[in-house]
Protein backbone atom coordinates (compact mmCIF):
# COMPACT_ATOMS: atom_id res chain seq x y z
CA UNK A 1 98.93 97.93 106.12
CA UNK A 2 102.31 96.54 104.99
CA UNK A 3 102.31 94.77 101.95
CA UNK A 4 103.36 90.87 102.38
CA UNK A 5 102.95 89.55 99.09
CA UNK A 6 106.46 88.84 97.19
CA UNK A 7 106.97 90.95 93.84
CA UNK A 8 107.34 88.58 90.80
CA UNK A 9 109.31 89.77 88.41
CA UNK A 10 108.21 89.31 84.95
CA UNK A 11 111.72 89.48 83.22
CA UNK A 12 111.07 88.24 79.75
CA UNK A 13 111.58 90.26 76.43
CA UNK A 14 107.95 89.50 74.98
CA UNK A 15 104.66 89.44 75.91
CA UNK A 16 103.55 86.67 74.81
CA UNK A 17 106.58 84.90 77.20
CA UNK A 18 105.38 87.00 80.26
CA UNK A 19 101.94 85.49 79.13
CA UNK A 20 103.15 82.42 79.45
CA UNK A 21 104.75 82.40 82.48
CA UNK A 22 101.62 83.99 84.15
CA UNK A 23 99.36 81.21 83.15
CA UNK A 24 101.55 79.26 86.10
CA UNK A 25 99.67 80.74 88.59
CA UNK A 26 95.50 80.42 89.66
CA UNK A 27 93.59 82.99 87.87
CA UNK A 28 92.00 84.40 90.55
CA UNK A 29 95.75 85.13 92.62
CA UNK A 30 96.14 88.62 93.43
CA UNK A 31 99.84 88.58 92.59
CA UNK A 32 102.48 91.25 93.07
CA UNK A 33 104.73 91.89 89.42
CA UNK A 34 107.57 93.88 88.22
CA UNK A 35 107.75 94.93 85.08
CA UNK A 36 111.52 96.03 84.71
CA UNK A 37 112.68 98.22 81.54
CA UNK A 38 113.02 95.26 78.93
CA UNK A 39 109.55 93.84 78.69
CA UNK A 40 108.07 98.27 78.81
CA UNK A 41 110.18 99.14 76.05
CA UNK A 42 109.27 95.88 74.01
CA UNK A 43 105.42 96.15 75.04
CA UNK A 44 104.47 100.06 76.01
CA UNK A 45 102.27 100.63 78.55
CA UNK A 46 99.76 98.11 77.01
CA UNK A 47 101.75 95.56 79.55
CA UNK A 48 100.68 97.28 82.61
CA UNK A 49 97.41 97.52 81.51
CA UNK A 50 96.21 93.85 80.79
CA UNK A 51 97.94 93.24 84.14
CA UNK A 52 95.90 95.46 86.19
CA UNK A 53 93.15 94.43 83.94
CA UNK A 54 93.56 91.09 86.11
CA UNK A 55 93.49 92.79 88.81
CA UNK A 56 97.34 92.17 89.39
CA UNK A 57 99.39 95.00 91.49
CA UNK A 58 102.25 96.26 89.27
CA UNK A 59 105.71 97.57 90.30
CA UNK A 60 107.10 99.65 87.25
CA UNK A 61 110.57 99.16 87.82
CA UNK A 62 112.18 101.68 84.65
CA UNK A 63 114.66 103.24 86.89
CA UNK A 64 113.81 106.71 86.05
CA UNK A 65 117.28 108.89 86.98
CA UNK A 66 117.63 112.01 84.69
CA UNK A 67 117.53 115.75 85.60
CA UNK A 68 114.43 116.54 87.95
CA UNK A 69 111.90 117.77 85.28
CA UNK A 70 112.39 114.92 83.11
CA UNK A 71 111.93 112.58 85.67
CA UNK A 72 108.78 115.00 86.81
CA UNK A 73 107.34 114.52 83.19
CA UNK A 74 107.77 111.11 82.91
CA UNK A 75 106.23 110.50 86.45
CA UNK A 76 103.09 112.08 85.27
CA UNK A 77 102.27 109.99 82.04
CA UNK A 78 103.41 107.01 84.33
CA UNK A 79 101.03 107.74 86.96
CA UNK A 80 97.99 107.35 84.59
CA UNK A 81 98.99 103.98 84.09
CA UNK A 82 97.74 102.98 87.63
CA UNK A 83 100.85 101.63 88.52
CA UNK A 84 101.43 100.59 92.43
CA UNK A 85 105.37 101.03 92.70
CA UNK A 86 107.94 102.60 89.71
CA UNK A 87 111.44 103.28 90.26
């Protein structure tokens, strides 16, 4: 199936601004988010897990471009975040 939902983009420095900006929308929405490279490196993974802990789909957007094996590694502690999408 091909996704149709659009992908939000939670560009904000904090979490308590991304917080903020999520209240906006009905609790119950599915919704679609990117979380790009500011808002990980201010939060840590704990981010992308309250979002999936709403049951939100989550596009890790970090773009991860370094020599294969590093990217490798890092792939593997990402992918135990649950993430939908990373770049």
């Amino acid at each position: 199936m091909r996704e149709s939902r659009p992908v939000i983009a939670l560009d904000f420095p904090s979490f308590e601004e991304a917080k903020e900006f999520l209240a906006l929308f009905p609790a119950e929405e599915n919704l679609y988010l990117k979380v790009g490279m500011e808002l990980y490196y201010a939060t840590g993974p704990e981010i992308v897990s309250y979002l999936k802990g709403l049951g939100h789909s989550v596009f890790l957007d970090l773009k991860l471009h370094d020599i294969p094996n590093t990217v490798k590694s890092a792939m593997k502690v990402l992918s135990q975040l649950g993430v939908d999408m990373t770049n």
